[in-house]
PDB file of N, CA and C in Angstrom:
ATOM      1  N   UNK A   1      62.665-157.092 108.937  1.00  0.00           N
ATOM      2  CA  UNK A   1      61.286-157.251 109.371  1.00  0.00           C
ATOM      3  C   UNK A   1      61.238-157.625 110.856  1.00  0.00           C
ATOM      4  N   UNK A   2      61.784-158.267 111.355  1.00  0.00           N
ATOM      5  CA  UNK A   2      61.884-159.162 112.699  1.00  0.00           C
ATOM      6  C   UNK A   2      62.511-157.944 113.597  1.00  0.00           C
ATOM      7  N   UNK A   3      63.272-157.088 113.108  1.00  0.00           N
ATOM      8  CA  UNK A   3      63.891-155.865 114.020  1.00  0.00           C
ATOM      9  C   UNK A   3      62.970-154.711 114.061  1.00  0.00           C
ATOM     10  N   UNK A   4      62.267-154.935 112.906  1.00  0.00           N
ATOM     11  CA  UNK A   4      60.678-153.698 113.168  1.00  0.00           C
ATOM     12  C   UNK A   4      60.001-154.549 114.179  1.00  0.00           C
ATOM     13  N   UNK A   5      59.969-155.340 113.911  1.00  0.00           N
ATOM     14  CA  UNK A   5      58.837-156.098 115.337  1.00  0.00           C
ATOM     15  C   UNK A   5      59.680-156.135 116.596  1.00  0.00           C
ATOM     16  N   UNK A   6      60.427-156.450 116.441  1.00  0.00           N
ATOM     17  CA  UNK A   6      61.298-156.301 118.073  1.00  0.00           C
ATOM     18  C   UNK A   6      61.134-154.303 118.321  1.00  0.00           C
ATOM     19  N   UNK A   7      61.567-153.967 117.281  1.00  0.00           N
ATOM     20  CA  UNK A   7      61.096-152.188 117.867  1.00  0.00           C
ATOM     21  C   UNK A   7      60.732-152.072 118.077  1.00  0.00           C
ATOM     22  N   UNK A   8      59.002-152.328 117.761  1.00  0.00           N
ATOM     23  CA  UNK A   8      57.418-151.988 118.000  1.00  0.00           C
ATOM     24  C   UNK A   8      57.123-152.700 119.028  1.00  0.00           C
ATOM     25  N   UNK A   9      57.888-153.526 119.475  1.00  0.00           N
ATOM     26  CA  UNK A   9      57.670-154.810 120.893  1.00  0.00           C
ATOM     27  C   UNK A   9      58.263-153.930 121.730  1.00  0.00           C
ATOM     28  N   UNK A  10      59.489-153.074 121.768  1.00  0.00           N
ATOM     29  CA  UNK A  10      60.062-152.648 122.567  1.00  0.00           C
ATOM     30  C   UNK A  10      59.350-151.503 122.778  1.00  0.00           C
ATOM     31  N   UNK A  11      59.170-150.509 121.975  1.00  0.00           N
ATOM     32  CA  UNK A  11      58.431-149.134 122.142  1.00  0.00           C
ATOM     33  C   UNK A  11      57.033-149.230 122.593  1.00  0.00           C
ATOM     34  N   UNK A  12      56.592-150.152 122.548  1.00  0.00           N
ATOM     35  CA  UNK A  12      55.112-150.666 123.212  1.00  0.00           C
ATOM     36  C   UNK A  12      55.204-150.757 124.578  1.00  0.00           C
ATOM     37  N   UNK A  13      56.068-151.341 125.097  1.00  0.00           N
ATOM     38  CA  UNK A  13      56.991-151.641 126.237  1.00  0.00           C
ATOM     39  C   UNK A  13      56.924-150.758 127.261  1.00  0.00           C
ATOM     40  N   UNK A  14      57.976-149.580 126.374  1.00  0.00           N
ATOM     41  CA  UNK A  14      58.032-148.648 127.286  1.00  0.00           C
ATOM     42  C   UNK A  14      57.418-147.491 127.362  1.00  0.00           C
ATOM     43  N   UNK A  15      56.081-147.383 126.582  1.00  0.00           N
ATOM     44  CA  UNK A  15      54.840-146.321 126.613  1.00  0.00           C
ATOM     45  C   UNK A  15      54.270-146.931 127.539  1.00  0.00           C
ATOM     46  N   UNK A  16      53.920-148.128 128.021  1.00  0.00           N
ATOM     47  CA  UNK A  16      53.074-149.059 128.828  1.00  0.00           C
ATOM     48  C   UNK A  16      53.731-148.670 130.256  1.00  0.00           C
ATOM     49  N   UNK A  17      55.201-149.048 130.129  1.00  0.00           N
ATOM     50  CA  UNK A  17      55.582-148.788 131.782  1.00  0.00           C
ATOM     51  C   UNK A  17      55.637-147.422 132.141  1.00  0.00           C
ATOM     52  N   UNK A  18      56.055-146.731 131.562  1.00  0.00           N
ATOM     53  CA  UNK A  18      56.176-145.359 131.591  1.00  0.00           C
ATOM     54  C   UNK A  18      54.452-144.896 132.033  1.00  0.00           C
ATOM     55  N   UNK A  19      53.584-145.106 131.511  1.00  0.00           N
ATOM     56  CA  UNK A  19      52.597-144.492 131.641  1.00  0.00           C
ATOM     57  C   UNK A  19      51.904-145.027 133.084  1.00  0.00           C
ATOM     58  N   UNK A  20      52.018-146.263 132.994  1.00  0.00           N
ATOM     59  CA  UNK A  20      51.817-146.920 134.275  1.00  0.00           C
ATOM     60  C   UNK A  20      52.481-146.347 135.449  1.00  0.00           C
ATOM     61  N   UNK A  21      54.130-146.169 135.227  1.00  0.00           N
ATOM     62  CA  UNK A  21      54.717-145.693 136.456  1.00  0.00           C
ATOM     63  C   UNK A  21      54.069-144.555 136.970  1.00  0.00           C
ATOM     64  N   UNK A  22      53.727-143.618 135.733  1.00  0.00           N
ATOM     65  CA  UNK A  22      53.367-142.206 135.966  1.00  0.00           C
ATOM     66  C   UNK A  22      51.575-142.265 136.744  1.00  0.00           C
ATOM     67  N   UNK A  23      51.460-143.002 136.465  1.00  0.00           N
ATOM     68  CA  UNK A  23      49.951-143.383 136.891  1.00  0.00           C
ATOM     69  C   UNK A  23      50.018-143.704 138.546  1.00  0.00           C
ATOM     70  N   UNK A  24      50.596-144.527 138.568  1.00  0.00           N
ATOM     71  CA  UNK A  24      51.354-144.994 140.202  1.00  0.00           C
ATOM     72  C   UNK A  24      51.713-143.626 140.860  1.00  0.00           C
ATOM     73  N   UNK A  25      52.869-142.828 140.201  1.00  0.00           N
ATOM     74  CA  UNK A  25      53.358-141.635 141.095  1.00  0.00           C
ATOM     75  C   UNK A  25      52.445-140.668 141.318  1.00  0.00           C
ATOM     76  N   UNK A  26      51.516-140.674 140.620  1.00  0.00           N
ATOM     77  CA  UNK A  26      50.256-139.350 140.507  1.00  0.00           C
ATOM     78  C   UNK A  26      49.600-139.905 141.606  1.00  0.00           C
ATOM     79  N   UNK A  27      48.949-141.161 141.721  1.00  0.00           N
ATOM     80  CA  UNK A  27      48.014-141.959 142.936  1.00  0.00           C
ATOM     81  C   UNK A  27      48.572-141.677 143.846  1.00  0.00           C
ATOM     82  N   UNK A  28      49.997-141.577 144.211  1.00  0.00           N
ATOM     83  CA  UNK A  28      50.634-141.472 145.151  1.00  0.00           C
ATOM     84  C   UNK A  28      50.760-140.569 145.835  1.00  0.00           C
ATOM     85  N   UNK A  29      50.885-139.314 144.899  1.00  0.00           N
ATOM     86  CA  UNK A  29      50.959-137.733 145.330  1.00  0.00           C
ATOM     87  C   UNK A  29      49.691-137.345 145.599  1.00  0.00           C
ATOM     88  N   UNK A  30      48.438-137.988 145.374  1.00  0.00           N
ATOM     89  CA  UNK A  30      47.311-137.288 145.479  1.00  0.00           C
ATOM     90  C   UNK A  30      46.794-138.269 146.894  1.00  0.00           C
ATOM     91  N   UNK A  31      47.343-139.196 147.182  1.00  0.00           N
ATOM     92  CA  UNK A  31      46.994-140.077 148.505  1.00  0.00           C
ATOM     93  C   UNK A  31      45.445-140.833 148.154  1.00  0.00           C
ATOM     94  N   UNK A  32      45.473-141.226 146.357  1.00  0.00           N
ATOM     95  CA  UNK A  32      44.738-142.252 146.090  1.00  0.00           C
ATOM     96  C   UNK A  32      43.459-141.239 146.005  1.00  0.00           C
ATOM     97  N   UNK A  33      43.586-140.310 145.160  1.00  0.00           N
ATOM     98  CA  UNK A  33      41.934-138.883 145.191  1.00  0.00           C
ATOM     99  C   UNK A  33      42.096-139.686 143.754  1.00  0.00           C
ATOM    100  N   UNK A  34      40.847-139.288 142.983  1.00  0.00           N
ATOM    101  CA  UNK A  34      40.581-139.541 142.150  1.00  0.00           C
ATOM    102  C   UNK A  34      41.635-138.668 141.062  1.00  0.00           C
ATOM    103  N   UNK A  35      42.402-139.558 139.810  1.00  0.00           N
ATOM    104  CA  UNK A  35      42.310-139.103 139.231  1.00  0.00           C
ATOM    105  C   UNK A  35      41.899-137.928 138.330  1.00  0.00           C
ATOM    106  N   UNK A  36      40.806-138.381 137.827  1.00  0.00           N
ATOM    107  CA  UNK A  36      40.077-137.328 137.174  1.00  0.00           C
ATOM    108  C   UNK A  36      39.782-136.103 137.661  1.00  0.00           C
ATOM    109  N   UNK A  37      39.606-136.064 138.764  1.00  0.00           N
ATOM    110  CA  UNK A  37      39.170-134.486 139.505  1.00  0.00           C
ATOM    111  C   UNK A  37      40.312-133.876 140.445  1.00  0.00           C
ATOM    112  N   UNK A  38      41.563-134.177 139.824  1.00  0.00           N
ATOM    113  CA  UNK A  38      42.480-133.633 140.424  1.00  0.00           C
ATOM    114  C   UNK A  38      43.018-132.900 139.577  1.00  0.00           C
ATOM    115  N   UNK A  39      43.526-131.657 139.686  1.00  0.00           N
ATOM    116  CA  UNK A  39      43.953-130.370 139.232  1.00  0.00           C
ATOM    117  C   UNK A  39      45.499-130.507 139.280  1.00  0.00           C
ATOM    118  N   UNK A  40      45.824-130.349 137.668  1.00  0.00           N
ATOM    119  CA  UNK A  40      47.600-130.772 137.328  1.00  0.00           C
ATOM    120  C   UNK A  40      48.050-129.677 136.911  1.00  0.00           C
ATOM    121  N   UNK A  41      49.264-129.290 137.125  1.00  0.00           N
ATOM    122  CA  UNK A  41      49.985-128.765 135.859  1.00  0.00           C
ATOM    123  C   UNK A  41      50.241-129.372 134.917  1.00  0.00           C
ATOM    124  N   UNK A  42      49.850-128.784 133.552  1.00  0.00           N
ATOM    125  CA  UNK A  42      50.294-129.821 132.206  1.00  0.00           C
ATOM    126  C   UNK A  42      51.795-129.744 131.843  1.00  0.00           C
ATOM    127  N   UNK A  43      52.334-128.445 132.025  1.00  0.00           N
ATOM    128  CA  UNK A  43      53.824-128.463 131.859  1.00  0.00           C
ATOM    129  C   UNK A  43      54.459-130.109 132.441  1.00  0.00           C
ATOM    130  N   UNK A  44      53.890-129.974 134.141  1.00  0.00           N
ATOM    131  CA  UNK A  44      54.595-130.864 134.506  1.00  0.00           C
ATOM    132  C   UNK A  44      54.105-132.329 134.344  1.00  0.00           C
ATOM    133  N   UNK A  45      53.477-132.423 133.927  1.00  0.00           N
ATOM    134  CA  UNK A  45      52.876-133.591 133.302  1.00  0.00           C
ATOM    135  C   UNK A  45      53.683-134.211 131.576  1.00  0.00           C
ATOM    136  N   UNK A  46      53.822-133.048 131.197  1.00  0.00           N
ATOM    137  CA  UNK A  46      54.578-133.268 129.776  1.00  0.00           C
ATOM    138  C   UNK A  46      56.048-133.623 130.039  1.00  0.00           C
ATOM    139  N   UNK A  47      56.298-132.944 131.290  1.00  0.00           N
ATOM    140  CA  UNK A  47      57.897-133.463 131.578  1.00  0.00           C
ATOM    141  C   UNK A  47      57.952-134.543 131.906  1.00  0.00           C
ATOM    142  N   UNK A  48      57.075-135.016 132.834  1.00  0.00           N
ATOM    143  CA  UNK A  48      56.620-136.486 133.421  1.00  0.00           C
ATOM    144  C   UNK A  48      56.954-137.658 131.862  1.00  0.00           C
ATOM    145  N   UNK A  49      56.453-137.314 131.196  1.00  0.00           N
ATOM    146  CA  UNK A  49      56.347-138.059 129.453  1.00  0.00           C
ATOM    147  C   UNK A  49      57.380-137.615 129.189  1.00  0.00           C
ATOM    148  N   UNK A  50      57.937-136.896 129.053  1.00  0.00           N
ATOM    149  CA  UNK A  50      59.865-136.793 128.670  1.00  0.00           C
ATOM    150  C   UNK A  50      60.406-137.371 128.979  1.00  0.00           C
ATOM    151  N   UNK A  51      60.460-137.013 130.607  1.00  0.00           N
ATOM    152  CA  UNK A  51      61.411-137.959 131.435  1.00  0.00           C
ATOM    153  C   UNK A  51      61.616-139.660 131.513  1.00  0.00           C
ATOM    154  N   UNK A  52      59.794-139.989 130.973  1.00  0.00           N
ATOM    155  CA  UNK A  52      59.890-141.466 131.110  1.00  0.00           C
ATOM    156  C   UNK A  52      60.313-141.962 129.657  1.00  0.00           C
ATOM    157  N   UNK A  53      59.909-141.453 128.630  1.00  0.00           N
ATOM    158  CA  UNK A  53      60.471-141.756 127.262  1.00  0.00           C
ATOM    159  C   UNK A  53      61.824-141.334 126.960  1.00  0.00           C
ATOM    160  N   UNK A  54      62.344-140.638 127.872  1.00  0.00           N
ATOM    161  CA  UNK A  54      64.034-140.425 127.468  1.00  0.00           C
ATOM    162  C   UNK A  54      64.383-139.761 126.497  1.00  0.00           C
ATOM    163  N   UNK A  55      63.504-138.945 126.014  1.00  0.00           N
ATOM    164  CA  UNK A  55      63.622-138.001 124.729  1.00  0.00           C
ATOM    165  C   UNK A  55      65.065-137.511 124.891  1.00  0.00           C
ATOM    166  N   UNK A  56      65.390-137.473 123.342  1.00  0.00           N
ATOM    167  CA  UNK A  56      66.237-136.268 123.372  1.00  0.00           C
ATOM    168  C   UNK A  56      66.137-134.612 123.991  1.00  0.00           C
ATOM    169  N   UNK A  57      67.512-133.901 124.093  1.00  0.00           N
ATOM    170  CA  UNK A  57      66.799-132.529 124.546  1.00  0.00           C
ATOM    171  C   UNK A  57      66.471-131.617 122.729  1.00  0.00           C
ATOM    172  N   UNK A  58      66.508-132.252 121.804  1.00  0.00           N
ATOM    173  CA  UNK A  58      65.525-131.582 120.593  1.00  0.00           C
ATOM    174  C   UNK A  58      64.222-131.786 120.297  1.00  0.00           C
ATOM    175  N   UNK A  59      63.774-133.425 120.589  1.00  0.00           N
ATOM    176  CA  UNK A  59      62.544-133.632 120.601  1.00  0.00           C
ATOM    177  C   UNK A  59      62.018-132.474 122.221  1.00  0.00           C
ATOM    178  N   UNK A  60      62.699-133.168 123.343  1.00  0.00           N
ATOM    179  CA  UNK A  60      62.011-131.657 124.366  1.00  0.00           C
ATOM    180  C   UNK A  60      61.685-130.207 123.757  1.00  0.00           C
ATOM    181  N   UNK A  61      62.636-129.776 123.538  1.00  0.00           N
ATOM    182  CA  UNK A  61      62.296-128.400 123.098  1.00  0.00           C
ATOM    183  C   UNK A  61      60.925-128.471 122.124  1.00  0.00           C
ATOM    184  N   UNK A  62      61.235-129.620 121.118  1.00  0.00           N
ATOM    185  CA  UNK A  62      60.149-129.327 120.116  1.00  0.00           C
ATOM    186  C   UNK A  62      58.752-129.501 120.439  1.00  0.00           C
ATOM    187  N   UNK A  63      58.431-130.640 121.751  1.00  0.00           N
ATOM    188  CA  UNK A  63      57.117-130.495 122.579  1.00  0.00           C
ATOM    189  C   UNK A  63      56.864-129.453 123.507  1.00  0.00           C
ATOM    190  N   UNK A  64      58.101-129.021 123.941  1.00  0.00           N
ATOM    191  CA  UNK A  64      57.501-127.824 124.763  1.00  0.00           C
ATOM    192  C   UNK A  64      57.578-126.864 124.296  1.00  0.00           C
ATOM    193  N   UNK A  65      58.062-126.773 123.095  1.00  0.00           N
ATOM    194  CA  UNK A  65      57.894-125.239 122.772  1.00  0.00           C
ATOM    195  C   UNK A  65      59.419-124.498 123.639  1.00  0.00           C
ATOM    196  N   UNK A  66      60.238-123.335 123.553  1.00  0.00           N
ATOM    197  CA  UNK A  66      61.850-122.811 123.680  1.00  0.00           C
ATOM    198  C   UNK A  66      61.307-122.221 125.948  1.00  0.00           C
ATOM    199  N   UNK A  67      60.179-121.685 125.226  1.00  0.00           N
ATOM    200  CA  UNK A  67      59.867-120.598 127.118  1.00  0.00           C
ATOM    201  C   UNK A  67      59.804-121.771 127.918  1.00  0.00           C
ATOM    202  N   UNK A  68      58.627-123.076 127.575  1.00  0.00           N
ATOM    203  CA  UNK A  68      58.744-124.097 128.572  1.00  0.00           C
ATOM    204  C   UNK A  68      59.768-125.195 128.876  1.00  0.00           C
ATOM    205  N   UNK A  69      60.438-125.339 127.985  1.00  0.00           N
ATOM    206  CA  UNK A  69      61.817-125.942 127.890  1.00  0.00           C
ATOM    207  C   UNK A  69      62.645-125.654 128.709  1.00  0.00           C
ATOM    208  N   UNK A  70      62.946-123.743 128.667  1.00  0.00           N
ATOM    209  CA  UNK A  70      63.860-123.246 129.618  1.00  0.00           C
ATOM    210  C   UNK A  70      63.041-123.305 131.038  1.00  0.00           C
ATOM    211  N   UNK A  71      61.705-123.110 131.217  1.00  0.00           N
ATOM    212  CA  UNK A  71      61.222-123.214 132.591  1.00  0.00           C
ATOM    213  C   UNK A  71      61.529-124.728 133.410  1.00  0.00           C
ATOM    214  N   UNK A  72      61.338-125.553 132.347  1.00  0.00           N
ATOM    215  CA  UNK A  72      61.394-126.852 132.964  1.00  0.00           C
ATOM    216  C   UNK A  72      62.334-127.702 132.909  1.00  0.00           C
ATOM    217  N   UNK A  73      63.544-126.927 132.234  1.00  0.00           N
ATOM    218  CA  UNK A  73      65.143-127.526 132.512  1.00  0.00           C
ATOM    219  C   UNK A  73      65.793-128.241 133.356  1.00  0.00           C
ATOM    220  N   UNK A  74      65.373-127.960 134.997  1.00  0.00           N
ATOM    221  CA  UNK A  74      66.337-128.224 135.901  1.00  0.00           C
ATOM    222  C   UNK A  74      65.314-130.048 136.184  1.00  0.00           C
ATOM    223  N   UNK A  75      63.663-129.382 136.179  1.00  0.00           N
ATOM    224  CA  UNK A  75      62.898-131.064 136.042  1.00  0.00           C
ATOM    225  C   UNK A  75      63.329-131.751 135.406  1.00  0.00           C
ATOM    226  N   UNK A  76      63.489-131.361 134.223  1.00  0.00           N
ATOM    227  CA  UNK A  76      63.455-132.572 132.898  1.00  0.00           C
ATOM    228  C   UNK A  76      64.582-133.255 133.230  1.00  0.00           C
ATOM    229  N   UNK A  77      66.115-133.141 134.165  1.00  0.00           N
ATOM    230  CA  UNK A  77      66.834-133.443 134.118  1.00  0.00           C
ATOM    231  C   UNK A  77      66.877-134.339 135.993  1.00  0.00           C
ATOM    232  N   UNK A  78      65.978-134.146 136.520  1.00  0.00           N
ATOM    233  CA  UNK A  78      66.042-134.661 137.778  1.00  0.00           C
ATOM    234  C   UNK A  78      66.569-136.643 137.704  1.00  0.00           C
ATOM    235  N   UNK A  79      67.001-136.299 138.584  1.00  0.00           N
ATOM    236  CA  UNK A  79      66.941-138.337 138.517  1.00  0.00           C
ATOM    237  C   UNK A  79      65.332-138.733 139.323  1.00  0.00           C
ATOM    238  N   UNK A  80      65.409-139.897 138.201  1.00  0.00           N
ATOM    239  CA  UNK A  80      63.874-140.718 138.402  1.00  0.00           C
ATOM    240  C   UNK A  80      63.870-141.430 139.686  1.00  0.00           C
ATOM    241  N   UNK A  81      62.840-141.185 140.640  1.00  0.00           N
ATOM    242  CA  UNK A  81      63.087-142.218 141.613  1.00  0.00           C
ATOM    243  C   UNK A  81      62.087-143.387 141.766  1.00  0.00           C
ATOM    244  N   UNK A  82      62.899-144.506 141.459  1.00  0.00           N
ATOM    245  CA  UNK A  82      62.143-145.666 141.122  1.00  0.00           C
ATOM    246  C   UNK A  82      61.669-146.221 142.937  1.00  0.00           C
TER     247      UNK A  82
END
């Protein structure tokens, strides 16, 4: 019981920073434009959520689907720059 709660403490964790970081790097690239009315690629947005959750490369494939997987191979594997 206490190791499900430490999981769910931990995986809470790192949806929070992860999403946050990604929130930070987007503000950053857009030089602080609004959110909302800025025009993304979703591919690369989904890699963005790979990369920060550390997926396996089976869960990858299985969110992107085999064509975007192979398109976004060389991303998914970039080093993160903190």
């Amino acid at each position: 019981m206490l190791q499900r709660i430490l999981d769910q403490t931990d995986t809470h964790t790192r949806i929070i920073s992860t999403l946050t970081y990604l929130r930070l790097e987007w503000q950053k690239a857009t030089n602080g434009a609004s959110l909302i009315e800025t025009d993304g690629k979703i591919g690369l947005v989904l890699a963005d959520l790979i990369n920060g959750f550390g997926l396996d490369v089976n869960d990858q494939c299985q969110i992107l689907g085999n064509d975007l997987f192979l398109e976004l191979k060389d991303f998914l594997y970039a080093p993160r720059h903190i």
